[in-house]
PDB file of N, CA and C in Angstrom:
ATOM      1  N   UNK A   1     -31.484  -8.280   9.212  1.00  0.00           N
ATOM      2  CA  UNK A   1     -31.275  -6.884   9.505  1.00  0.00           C
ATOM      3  C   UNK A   1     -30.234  -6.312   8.542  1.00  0.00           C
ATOM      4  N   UNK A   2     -30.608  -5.148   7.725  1.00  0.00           N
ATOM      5  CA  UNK A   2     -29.480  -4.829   7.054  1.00  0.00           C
ATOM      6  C   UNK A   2     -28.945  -3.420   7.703  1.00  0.00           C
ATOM      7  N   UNK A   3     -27.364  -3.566   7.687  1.00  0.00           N
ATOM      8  CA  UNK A   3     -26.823  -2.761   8.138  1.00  0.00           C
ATOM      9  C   UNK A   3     -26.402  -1.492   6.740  1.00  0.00           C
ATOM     10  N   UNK A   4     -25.468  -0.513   7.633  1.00  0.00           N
ATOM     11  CA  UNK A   4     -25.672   0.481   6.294  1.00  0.00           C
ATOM     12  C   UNK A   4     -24.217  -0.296   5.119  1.00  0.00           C
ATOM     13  N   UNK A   5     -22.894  -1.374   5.644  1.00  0.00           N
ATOM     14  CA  UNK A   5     -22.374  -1.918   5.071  1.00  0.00           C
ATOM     15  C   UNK A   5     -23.101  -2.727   4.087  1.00  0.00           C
ATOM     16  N   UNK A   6     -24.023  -3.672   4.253  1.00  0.00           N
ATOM     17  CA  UNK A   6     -24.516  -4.269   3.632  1.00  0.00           C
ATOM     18  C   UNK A   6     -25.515  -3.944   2.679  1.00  0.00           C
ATOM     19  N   UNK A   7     -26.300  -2.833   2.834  1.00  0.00           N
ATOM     20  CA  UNK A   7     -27.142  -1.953   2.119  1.00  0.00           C
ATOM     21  C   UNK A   7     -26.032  -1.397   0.873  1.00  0.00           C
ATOM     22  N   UNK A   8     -24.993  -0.752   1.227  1.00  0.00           N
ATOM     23  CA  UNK A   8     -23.852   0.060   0.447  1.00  0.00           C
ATOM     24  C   UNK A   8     -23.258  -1.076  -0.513  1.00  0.00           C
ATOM     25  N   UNK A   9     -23.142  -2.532  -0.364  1.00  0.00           N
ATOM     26  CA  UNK A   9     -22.580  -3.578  -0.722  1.00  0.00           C
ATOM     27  C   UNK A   9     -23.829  -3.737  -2.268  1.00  0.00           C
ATOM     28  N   UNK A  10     -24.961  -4.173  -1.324  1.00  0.00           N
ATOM     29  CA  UNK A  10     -26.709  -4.273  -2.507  1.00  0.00           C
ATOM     30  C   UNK A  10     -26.214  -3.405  -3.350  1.00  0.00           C
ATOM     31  N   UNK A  11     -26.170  -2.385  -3.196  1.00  0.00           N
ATOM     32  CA  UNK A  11     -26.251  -0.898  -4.416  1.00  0.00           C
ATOM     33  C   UNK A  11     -25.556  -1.076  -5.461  1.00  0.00           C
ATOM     34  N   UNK A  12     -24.285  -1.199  -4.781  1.00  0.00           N
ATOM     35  CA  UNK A  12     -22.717  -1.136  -5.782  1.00  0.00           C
ATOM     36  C   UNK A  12     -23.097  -2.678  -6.404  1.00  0.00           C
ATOM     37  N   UNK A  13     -23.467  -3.923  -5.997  1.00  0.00           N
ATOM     38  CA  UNK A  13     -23.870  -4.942  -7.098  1.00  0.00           C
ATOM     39  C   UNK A  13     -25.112  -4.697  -8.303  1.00  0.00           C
ATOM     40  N   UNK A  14     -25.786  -3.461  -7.856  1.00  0.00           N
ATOM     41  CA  UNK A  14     -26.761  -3.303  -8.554  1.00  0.00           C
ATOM     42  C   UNK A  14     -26.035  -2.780  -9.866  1.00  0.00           C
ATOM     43  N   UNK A  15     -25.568  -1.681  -9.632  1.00  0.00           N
ATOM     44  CA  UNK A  15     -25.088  -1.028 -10.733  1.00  0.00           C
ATOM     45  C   UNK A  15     -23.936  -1.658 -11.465  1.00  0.00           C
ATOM     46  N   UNK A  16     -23.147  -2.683 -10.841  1.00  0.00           N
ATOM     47  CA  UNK A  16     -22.009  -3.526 -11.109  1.00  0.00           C
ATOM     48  C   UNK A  16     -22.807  -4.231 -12.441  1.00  0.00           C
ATOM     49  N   UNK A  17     -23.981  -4.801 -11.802  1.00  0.00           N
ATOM     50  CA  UNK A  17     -24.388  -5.824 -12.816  1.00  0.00           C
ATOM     51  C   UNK A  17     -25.060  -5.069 -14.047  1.00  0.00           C
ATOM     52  N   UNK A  18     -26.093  -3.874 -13.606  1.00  0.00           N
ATOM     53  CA  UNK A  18     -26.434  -3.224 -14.557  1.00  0.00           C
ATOM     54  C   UNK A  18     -25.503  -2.672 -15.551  1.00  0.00           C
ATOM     55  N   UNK A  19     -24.273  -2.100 -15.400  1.00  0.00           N
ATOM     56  CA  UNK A  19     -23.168  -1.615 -16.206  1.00  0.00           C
ATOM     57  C   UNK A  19     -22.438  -3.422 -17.229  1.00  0.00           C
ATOM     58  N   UNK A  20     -22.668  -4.011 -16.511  1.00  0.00           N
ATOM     59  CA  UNK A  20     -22.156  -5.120 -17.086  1.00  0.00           C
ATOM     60  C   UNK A  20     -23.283  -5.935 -18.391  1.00  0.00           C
ATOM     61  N   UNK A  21     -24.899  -5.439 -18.509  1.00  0.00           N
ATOM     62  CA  UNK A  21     -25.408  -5.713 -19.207  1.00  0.00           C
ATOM     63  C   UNK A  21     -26.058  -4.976 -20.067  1.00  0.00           C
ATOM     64  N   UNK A  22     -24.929  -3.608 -20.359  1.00  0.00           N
ATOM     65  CA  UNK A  22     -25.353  -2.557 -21.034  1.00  0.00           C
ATOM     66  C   UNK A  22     -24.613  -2.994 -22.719  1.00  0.00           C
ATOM     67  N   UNK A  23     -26.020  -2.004 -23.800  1.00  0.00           N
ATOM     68  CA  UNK A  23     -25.180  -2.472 -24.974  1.00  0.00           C
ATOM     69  C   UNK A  23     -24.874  -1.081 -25.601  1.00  0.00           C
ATOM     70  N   UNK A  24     -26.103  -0.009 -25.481  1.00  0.00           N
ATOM     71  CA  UNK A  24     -25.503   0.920 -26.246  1.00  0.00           C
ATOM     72  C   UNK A  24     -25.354   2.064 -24.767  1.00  0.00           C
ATOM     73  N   UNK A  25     -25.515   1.847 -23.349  1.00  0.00           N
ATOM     74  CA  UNK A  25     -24.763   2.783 -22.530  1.00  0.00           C
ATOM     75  C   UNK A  25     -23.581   2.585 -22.005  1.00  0.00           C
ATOM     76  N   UNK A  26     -22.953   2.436 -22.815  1.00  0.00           N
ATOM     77  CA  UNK A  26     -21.368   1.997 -22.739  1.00  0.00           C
ATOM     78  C   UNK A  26     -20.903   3.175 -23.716  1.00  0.00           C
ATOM     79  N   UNK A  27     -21.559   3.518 -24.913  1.00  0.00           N
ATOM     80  CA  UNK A  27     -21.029   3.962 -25.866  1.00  0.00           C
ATOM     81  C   UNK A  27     -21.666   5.273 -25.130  1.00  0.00           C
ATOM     82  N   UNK A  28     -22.482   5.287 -24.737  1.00  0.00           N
ATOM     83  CA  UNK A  28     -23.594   6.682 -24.169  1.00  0.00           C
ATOM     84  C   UNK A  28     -22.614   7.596 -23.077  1.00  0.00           C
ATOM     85  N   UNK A  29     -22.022   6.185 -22.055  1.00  0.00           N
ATOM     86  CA  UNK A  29     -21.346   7.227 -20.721  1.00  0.00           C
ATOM     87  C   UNK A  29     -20.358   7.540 -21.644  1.00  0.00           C
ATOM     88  N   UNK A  30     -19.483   6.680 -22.599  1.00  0.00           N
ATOM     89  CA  UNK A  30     -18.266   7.334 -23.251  1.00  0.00           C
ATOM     90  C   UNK A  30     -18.380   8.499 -23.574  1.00  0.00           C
ATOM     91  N   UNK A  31     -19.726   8.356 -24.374  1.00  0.00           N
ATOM     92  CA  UNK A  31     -19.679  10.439 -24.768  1.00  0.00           C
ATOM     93  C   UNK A  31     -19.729  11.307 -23.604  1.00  0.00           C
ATOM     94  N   UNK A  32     -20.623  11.054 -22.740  1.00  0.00           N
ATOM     95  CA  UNK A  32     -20.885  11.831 -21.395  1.00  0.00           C
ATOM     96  C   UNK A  32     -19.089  12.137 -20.602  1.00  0.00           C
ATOM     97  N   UNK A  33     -18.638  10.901 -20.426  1.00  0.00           N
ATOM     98  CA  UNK A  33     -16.927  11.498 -20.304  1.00  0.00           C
ATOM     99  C   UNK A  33     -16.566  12.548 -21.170  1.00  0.00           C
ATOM    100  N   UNK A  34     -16.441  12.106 -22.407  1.00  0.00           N
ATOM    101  CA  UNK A  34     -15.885  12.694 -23.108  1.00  0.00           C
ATOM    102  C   UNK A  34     -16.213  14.300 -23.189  1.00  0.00           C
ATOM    103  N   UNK A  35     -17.304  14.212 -23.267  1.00  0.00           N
ATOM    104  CA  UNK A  35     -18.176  15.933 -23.398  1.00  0.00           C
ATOM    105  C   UNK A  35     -17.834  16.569 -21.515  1.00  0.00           C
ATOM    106  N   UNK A  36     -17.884  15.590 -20.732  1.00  0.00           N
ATOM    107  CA  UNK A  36     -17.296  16.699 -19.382  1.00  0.00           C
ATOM    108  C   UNK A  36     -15.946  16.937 -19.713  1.00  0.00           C
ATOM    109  N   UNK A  37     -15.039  16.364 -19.978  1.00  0.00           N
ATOM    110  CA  UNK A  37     -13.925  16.527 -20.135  1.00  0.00           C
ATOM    111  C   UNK A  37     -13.650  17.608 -20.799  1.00  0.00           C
ATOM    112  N   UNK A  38     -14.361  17.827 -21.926  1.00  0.00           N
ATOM    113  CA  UNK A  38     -14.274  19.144 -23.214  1.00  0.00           C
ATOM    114  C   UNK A  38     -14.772  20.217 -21.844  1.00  0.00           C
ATOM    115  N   UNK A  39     -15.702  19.941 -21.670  1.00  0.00           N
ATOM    116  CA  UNK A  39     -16.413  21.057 -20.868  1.00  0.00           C
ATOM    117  C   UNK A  39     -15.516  21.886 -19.858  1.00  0.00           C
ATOM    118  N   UNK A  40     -15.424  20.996 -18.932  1.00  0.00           N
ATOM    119  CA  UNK A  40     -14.408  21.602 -17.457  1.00  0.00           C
ATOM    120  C   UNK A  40     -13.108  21.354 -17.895  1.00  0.00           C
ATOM    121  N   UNK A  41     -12.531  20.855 -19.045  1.00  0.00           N
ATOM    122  CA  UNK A  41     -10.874  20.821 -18.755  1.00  0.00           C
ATOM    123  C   UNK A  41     -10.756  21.986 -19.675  1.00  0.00           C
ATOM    124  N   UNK A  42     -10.648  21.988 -21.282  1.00  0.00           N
ATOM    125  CA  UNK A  42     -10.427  22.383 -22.505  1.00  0.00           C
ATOM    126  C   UNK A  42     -10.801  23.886 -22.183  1.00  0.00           C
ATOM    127  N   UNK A  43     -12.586  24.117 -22.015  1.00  0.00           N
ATOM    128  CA  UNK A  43     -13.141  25.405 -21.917  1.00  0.00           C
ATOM    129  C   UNK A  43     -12.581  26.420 -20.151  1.00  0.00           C
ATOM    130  N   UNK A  44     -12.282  25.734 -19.358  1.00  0.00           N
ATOM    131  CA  UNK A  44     -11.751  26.268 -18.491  1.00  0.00           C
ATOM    132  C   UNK A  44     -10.421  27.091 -18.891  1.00  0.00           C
ATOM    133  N   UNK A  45      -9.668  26.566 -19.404  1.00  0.00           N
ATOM    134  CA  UNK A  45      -8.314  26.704 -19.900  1.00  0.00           C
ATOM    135  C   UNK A  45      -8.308  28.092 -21.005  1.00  0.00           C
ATOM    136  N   UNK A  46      -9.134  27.840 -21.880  1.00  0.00           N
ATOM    137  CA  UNK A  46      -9.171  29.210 -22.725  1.00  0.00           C
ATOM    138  C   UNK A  46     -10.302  30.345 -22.319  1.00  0.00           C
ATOM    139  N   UNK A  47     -11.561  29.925 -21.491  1.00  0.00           N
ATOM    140  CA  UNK A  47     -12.170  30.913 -21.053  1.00  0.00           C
ATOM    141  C   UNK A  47     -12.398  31.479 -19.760  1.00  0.00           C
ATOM    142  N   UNK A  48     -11.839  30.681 -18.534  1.00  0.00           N
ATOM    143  CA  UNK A  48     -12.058  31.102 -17.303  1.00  0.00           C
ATOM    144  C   UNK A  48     -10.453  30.921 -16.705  1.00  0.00           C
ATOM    145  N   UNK A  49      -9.762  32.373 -17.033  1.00  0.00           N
ATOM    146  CA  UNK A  49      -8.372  32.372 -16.682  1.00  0.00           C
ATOM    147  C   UNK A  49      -8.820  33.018 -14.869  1.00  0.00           C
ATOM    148  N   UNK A  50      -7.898  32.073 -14.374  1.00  0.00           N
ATOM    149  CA  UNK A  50      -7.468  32.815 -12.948  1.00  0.00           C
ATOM    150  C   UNK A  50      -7.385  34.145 -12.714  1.00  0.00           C
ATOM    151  N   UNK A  51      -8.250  34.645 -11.276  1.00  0.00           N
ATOM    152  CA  UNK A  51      -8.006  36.000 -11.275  1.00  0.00           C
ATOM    153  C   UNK A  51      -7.048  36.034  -9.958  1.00  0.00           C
ATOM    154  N   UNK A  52      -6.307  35.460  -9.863  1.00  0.00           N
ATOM    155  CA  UNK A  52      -4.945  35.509  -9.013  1.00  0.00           C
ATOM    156  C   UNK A  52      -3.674  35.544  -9.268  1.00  0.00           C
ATOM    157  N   UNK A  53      -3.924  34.981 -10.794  1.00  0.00           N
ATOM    158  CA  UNK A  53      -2.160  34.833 -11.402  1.00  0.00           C
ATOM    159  C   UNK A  53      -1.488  35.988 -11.689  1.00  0.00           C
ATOM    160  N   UNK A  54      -0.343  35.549 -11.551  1.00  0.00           N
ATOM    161  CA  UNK A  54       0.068  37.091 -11.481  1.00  0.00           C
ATOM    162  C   UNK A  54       0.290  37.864 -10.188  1.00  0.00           C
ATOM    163  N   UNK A  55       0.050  37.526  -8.861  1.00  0.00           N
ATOM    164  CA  UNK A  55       0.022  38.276  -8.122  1.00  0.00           C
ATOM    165  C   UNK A  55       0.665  37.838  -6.903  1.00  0.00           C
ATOM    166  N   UNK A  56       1.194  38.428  -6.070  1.00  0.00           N
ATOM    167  CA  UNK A  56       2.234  38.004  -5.137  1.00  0.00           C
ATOM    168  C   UNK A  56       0.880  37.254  -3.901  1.00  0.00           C
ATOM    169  N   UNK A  57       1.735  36.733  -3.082  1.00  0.00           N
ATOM    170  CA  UNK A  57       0.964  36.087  -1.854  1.00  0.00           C
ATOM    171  C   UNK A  57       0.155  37.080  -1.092  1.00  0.00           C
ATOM    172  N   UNK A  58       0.485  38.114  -0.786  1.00  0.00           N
ATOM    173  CA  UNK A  58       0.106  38.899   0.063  1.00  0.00           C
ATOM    174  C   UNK A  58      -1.136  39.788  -1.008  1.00  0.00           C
ATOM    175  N   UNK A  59      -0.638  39.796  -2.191  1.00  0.00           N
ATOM    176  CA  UNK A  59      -2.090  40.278  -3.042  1.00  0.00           C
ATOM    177  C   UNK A  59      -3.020  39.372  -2.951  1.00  0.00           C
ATOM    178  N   UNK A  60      -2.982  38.334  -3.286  1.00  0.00           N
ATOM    179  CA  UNK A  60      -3.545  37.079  -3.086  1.00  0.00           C
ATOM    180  C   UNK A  60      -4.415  37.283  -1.955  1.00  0.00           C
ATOM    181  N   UNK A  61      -4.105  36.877  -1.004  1.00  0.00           N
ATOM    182  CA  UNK A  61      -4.782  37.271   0.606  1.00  0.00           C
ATOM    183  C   UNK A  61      -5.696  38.440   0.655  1.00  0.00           C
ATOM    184  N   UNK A  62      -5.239  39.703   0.183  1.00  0.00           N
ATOM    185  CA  UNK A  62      -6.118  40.955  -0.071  1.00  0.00           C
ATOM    186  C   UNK A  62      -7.000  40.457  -0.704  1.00  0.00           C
ATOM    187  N   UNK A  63      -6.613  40.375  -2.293  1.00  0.00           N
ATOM    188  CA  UNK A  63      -8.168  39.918  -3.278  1.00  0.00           C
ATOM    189  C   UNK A  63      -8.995  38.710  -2.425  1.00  0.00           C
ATOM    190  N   UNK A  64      -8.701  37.608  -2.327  1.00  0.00           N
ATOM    191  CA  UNK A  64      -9.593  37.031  -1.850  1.00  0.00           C
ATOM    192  C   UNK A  64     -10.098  37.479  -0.083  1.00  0.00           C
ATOM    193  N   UNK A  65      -9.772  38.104   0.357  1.00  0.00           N
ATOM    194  CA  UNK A  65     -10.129  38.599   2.073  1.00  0.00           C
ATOM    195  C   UNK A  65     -11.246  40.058   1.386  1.00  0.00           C
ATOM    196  N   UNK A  66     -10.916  40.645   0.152  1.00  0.00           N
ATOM    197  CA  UNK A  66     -11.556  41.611  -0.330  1.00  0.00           C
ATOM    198  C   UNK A  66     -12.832  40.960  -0.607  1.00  0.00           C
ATOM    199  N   UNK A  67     -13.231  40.132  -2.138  1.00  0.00           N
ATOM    200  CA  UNK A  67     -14.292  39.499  -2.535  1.00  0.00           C
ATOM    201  C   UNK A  67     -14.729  38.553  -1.277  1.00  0.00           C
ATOM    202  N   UNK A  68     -14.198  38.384  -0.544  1.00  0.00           N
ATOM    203  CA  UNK A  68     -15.075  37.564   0.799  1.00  0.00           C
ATOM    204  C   UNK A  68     -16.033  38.555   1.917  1.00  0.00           C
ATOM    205  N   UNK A  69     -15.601  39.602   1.919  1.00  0.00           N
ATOM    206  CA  UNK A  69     -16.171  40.473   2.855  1.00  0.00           C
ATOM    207  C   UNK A  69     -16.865  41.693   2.056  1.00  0.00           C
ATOM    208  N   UNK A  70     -17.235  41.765   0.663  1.00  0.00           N
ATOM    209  CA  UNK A  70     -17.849  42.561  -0.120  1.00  0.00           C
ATOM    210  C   UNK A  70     -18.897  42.666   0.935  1.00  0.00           C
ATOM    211  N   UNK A  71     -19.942  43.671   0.630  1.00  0.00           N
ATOM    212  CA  UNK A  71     -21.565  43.496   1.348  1.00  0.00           C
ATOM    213  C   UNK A  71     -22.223  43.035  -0.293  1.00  0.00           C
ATOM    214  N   UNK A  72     -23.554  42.395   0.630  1.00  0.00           N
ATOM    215  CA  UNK A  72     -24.156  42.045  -0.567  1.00  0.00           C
ATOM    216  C   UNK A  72     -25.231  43.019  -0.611  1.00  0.00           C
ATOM    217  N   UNK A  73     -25.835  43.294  -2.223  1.00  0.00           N
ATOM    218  CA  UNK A  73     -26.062  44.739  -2.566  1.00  0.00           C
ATOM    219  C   UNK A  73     -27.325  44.029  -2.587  1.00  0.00           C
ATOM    220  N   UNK A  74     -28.546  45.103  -1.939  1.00  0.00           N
ATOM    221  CA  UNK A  74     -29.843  44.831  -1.812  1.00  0.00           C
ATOM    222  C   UNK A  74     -30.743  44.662  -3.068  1.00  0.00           C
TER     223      UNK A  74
END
């Protein structure tokens, strides 16, 4: 009978062993890190600035209590 521990145990050896007999997806996930990293750290930083900074607590609370209760336009 497999339980959901032991099922969860199978999986994680699957991929344990598969990652362990990789030759060129080793070099493959490296880029895949590497390119999320550029993506969500680097491009966040110079193109998606906060629209809160700058603003006291109680603005804070407004803007977001504002954009939460917009209506949505038909």
């Amino acid at each position: 009978m497999n339980t959901p521990i032991t099922t969860l145990k199978r999986i994680f050896r699957f991929y344990v062993d598969g990652f362990r007999g990789m030759t060129w997806g080793r070099t493959m996930w490296t880029i895949i890190i590497i390119k999320l990293i550029v993506m969500f750290g680097v491009l966040k930083v110079f193109f998606f600035k906060s629209a809160l900074a700058g603003q006291t607590t109680e603005q804070k609370q407004e803007t977001v209590s504002r954009n939460l209760t917009r209506p949505i336009a038909p």
